[in-house]
C-alpha atoms as a PDB file:
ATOM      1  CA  UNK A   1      -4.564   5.336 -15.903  1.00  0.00           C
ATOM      2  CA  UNK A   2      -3.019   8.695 -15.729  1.00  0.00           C
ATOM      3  CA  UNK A   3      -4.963   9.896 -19.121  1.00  0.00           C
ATOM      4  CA  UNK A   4      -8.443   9.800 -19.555  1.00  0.00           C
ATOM      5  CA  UNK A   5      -9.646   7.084 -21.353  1.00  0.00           C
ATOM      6  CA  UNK A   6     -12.763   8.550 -23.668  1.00  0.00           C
ATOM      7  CA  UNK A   7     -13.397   4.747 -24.225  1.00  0.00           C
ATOM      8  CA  UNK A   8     -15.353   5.068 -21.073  1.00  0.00           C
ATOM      9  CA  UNK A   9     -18.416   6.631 -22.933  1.00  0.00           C
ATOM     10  CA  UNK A  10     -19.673   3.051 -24.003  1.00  0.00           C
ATOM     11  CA  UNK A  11     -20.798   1.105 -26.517  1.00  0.00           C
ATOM     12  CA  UNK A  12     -20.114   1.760 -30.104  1.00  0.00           C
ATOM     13  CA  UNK A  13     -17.900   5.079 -28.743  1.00  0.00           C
ATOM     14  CA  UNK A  14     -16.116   3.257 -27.071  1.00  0.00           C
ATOM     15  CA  UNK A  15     -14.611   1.290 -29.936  1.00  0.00           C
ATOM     16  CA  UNK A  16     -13.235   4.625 -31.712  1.00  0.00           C
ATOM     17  CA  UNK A  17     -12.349   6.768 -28.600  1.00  0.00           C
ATOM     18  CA  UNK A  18      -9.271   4.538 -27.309  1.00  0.00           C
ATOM     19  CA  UNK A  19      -6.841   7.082 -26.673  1.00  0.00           C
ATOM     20  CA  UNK A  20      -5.354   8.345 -23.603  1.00  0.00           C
ATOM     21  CA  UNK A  21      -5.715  12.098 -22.645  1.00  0.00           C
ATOM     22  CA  UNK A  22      -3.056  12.889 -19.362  1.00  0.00           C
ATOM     23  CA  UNK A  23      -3.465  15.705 -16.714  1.00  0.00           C
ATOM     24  CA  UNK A  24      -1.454  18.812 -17.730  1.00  0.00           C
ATOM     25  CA  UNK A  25       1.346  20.003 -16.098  1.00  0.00           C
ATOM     26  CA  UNK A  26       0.170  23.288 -15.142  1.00  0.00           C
ATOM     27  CA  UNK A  27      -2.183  21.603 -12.879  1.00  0.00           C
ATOM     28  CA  UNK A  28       0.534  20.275 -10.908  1.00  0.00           C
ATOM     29  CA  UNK A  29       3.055  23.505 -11.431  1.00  0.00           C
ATOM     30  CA  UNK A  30       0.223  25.627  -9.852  1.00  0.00           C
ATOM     31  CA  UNK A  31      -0.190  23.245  -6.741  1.00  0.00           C
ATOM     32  CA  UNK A  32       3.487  23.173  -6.257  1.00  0.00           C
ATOM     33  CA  UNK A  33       2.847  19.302  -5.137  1.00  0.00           C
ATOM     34  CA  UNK A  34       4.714  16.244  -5.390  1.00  0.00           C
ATOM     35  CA  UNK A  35       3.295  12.472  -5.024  1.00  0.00           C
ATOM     36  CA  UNK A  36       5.062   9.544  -3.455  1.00  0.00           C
ATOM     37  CA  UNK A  37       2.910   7.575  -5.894  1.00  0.00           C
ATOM     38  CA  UNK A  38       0.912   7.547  -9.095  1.00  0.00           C
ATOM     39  CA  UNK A  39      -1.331   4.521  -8.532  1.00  0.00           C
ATOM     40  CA  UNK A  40      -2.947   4.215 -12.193  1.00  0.00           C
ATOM     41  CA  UNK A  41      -0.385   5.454 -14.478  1.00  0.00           C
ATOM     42  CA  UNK A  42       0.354   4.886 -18.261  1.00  0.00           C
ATOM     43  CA  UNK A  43       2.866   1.885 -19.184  1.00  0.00           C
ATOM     44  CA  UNK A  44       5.387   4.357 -20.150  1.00  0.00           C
ATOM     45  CA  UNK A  45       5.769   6.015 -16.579  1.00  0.00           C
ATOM     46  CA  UNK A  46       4.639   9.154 -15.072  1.00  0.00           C
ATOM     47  CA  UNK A  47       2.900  11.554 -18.246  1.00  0.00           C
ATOM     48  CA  UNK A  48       3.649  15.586 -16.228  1.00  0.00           C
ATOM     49  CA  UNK A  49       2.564  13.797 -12.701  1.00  0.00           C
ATOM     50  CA  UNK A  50       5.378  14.237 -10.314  1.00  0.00           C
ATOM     51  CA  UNK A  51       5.384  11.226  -8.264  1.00  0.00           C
ATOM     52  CA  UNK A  52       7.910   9.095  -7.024  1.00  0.00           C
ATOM     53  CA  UNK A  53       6.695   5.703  -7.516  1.00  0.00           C
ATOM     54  CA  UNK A  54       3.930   4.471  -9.593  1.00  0.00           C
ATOM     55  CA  UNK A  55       1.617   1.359 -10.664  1.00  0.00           C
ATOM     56  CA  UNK A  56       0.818   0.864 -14.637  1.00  0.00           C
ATOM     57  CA  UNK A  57      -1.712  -1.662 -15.673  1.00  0.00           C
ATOM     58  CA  UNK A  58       0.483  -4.184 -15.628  1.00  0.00           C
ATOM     59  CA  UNK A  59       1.268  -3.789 -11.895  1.00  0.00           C
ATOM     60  CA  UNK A  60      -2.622  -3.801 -11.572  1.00  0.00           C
ATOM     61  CA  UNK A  61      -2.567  -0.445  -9.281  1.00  0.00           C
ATOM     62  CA  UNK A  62      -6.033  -1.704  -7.121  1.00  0.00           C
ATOM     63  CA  UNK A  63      -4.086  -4.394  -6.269  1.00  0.00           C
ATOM     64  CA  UNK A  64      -1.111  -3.227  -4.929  1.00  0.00           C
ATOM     65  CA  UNK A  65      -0.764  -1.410  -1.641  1.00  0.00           C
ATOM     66  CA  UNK A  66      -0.668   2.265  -1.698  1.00  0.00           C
ATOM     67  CA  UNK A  67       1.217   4.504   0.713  1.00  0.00           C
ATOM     68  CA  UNK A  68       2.254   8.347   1.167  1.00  0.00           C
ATOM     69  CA  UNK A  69       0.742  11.145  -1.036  1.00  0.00           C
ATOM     70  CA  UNK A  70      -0.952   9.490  -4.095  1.00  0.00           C
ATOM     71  CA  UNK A  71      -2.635  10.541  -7.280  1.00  0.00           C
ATOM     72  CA  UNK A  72      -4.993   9.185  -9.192  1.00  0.00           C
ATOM     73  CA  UNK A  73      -6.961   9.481 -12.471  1.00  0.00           C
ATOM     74  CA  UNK A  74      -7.980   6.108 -12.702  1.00  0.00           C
ATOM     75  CA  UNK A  75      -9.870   4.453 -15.912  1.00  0.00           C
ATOM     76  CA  UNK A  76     -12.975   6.091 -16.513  1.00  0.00           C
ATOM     77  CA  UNK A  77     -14.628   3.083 -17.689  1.00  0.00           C
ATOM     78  CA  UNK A  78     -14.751   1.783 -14.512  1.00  0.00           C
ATOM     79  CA  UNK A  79     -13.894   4.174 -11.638  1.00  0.00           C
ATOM     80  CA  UNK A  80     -15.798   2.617  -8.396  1.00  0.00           C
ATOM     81  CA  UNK A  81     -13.201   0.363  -6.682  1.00  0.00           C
ATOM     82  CA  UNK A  82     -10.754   2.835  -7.521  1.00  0.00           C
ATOM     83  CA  UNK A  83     -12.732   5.822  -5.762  1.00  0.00           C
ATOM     84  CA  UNK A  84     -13.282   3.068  -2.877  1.00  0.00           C
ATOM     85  CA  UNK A  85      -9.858   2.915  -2.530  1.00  0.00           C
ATOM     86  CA  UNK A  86      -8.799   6.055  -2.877  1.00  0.00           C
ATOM     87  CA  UNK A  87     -11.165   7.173   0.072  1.00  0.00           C
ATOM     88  CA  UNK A  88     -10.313   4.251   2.198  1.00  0.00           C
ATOM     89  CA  UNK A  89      -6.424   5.540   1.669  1.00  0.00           C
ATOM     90  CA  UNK A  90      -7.330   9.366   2.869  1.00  0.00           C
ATOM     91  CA  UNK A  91      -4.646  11.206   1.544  1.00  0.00           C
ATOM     92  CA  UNK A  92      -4.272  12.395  -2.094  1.00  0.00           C
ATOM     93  CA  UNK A  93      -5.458  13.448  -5.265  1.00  0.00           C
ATOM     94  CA  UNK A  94      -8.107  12.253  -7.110  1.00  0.00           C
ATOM     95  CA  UNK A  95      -9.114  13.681 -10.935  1.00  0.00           C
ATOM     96  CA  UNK A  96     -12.702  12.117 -11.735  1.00  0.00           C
ATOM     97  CA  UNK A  97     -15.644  12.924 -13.998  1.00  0.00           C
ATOM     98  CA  UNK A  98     -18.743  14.311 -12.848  1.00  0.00           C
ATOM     99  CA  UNK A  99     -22.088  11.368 -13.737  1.00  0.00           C
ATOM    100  CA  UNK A 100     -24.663  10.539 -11.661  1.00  0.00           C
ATOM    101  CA  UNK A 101     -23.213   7.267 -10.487  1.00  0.00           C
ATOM    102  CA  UNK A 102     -23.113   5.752  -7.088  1.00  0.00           C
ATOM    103  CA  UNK A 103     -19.367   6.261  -6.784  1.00  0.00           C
ATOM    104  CA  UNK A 104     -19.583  10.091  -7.706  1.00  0.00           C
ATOM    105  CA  UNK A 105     -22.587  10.213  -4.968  1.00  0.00           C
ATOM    106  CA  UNK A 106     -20.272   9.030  -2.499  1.00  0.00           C
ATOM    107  CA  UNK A 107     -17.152  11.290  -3.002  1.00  0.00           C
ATOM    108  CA  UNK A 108     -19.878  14.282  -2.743  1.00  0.00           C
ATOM    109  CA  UNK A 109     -21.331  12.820   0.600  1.00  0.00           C
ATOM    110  CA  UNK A 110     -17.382  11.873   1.833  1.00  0.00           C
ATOM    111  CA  UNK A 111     -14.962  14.258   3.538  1.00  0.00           C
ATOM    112  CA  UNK A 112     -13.232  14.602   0.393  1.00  0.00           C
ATOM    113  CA  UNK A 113     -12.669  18.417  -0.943  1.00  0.00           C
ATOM    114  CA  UNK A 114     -13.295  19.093  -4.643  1.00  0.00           C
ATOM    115  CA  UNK A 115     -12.322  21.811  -6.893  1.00  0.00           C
ATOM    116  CA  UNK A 116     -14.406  22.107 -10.282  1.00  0.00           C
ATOM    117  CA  UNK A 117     -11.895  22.026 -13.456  1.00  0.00           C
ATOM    118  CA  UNK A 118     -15.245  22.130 -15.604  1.00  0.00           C
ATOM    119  CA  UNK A 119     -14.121  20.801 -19.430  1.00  0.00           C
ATOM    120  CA  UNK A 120     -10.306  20.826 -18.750  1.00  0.00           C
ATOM    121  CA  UNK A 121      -8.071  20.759 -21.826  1.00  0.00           C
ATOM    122  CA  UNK A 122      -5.814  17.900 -21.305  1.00  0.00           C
ATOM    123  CA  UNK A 123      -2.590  16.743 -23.162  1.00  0.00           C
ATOM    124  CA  UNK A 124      -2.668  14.132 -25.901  1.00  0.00           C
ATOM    125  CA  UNK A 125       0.231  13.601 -28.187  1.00  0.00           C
ATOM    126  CA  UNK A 126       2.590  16.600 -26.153  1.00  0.00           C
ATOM    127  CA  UNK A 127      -0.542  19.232 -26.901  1.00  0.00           C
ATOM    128  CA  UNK A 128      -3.224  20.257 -25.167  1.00  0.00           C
ATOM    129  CA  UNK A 129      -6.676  19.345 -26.125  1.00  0.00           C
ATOM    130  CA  UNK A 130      -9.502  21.550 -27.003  1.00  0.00           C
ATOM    131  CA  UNK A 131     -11.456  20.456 -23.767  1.00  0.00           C
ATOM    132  CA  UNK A 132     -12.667  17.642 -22.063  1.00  0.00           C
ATOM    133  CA  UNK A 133     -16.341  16.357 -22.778  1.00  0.00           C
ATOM    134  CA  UNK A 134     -16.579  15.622 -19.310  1.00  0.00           C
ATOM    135  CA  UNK A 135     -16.726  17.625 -16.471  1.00  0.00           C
ATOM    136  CA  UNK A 136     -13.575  17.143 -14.322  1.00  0.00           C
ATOM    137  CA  UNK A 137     -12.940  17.690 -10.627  1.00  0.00           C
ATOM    138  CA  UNK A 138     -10.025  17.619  -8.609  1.00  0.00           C
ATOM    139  CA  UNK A 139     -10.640  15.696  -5.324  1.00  0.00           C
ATOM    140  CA  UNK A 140      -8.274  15.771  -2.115  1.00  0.00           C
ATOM    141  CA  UNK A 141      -7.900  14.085   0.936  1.00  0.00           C
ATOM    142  CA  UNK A 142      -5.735  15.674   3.672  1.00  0.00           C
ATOM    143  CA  UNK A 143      -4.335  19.000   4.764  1.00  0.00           C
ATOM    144  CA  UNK A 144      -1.903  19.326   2.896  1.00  0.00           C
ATOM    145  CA  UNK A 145      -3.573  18.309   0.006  1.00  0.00           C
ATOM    146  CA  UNK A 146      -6.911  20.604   0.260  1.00  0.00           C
ATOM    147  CA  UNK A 147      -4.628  23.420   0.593  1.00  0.00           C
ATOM    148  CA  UNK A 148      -3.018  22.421  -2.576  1.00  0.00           C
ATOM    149  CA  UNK A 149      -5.910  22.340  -4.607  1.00  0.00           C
ATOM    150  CA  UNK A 150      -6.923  25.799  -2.775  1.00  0.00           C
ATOM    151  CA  UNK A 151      -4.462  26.912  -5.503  1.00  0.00           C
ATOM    152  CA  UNK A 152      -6.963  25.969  -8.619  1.00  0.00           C
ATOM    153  CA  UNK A 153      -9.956  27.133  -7.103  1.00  0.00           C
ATOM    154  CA  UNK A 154     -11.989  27.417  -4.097  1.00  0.00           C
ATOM    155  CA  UNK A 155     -13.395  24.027  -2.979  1.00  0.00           C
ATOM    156  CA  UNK A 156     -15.997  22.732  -2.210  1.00  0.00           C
END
């Protein structure tokens, strides 16, 4: 989805962190970036991500073909083919915690660019949260796109 989804911490957590927590705009203000598609967004549309076009649940966003620009904050809970897919697409944004998984092994070991957005404070309910619990980083793929993030930080 666009939002985090704290659910992905597991187990009993998981039950009573369901809600959604979505990118804030000032990420994509400061980039001065536009998407020709959101790939995992929320069921209401596009939360501050300016994209074009984009997939919800419902369209089932791994399954679909993806083309132009995208972004991505995918479900936490499950991230792997989505970071698969994402690097198989080369060119776009990718917002993803920091674990010690396989799938966060490969995006360090890809060509992908990353800028560290540490515990960012995202929106839930119109306002900004206090902070993550997670740390975030911005991935890109492409040109265009490194230079972009460039804006947030110097990557890696």
């Amino acid at each position: 989805m666009t939002g985090i989804q704290l659910s992905l911490l597991g187990g009993e957590q998981q039950a009573r962190t369901s809600d959604d927590y979505y990118t804030p705009r000032w990420i994509f203000d400061t980039m001065g970036i536009t998407f020709d598609l959101d790939v995992a967004c929320p069921p209401e549309g596009p939360i501050n991500v300016p994209a074009a076009r984009y997939y919800t649940a419902l369209d089932d966003g791994l399954a679909q073909p993806w083309h132009g620009r995208v972004w991505m904050n995918p479900p936490y809970s499950k991230p792997a083919p989505w970071v698969d897919k994402w690097l198989e697409h080369g060119n776009g944004m990718a917002l993803l915690p920091v674990n010690g998984g396989k799938w966060c092994k490969t995006l360090w070991e890809s060509n992908a660019k990353g800028v560290w957005l540490s515990r960012l404070a995202f929106v839930r309910n119109g306002q900004e949260t206090t902070g993550s619990p997670l740390n975030i980083v911005l991935w890109a793929l492409g040109d265009k796109n490194i230079e972009a993030i460039s804006k947030l930080g110097r990557p890696r």
